[in-house]
Protein backbone atom coordinates (compact mmCIF):
# COMPACT_ATOMS: atom_id res chain seq x y z
CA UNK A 1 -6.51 -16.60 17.66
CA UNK A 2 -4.92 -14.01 19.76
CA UNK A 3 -3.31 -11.11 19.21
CA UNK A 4 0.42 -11.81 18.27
CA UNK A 5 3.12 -8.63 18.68
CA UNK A 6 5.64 -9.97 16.00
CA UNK A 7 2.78 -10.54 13.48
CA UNK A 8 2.15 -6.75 14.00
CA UNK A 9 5.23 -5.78 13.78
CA UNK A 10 5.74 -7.48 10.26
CA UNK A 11 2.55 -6.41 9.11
CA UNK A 12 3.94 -2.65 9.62
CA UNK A 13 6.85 -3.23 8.35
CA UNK A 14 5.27 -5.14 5.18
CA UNK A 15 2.88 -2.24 4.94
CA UNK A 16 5.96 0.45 5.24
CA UNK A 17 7.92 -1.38 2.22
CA UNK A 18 4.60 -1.61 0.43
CA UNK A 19 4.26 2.42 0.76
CA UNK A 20 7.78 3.16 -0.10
CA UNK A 21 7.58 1.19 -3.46
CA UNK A 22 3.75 3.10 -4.35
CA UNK A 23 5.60 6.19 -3.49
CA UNK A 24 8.24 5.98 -6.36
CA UNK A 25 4.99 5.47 -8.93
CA UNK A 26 3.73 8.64 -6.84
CA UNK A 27 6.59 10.44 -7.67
CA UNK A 28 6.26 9.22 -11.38
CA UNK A 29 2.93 10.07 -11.55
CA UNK A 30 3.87 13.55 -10.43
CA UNK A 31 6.29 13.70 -13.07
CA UNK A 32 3.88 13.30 -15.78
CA UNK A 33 1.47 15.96 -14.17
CA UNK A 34 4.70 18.23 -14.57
CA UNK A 35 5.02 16.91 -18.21
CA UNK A 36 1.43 18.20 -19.03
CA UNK A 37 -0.17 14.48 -18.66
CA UNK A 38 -2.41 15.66 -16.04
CA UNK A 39 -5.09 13.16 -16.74
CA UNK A 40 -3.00 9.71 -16.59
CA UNK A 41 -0.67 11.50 -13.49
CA UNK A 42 -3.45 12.19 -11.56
CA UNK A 43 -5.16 8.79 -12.36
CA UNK A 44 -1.54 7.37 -11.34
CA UNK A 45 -1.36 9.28 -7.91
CA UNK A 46 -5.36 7.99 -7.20
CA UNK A 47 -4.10 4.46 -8.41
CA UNK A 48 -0.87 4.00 -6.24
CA UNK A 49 -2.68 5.73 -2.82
CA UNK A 50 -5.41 3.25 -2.87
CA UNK A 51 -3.04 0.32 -3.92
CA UNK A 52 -1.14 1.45 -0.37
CA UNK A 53 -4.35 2.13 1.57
CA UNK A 54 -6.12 -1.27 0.68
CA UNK A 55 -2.44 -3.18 1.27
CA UNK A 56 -2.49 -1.47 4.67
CA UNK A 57 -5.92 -2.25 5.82
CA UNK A 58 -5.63 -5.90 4.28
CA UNK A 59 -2.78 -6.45 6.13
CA UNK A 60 -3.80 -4.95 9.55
CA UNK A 61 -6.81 -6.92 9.03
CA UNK A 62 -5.26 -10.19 8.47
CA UNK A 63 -3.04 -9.36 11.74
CA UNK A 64 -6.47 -8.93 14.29
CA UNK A 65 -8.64 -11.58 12.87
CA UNK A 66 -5.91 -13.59 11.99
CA UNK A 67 -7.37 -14.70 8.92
CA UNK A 68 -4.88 -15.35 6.01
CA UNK A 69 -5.87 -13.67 2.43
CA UNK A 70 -4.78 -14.98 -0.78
CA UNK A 71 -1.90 -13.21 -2.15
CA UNK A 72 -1.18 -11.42 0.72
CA UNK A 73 2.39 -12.93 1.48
């Protein structure tokens, strides 16, 4: 399978949404750090960047080997 321009162009916007929505439990996170929780807001902050960077490379996988992934919709 070739590569396809609109699939690319979903999977960045998929993978933009995706960020946005980690980045409000970023900001969360943060907000516990500022609370004294460092432990669990830094754990949160760790937790929600790799959530976005394996969503990201799942999906701009699936879009150059155009293999489909469970759960990836």
């Amino acid at each position: 399978m070739g590569f396809n321009t609109k699939d690319a162009v979903d999977a960045a916007r998929d993978i933009a949404t995706n960020a946005v929505e980690k980045a409000s439990d970023i900001v969360e996170s943060a907000s516990g750090i500022i609370r004294g929780d460092i432990a669990a807001g830094t754990e949160g902050i760790v937790h929600s960047a790799t959530d976005i960077a394996t969503y990201a490379f799942e999906r701009t996988k699936e879009v150059f080997t155009g293999a489909e992934e469970d759960g990836l919709d």
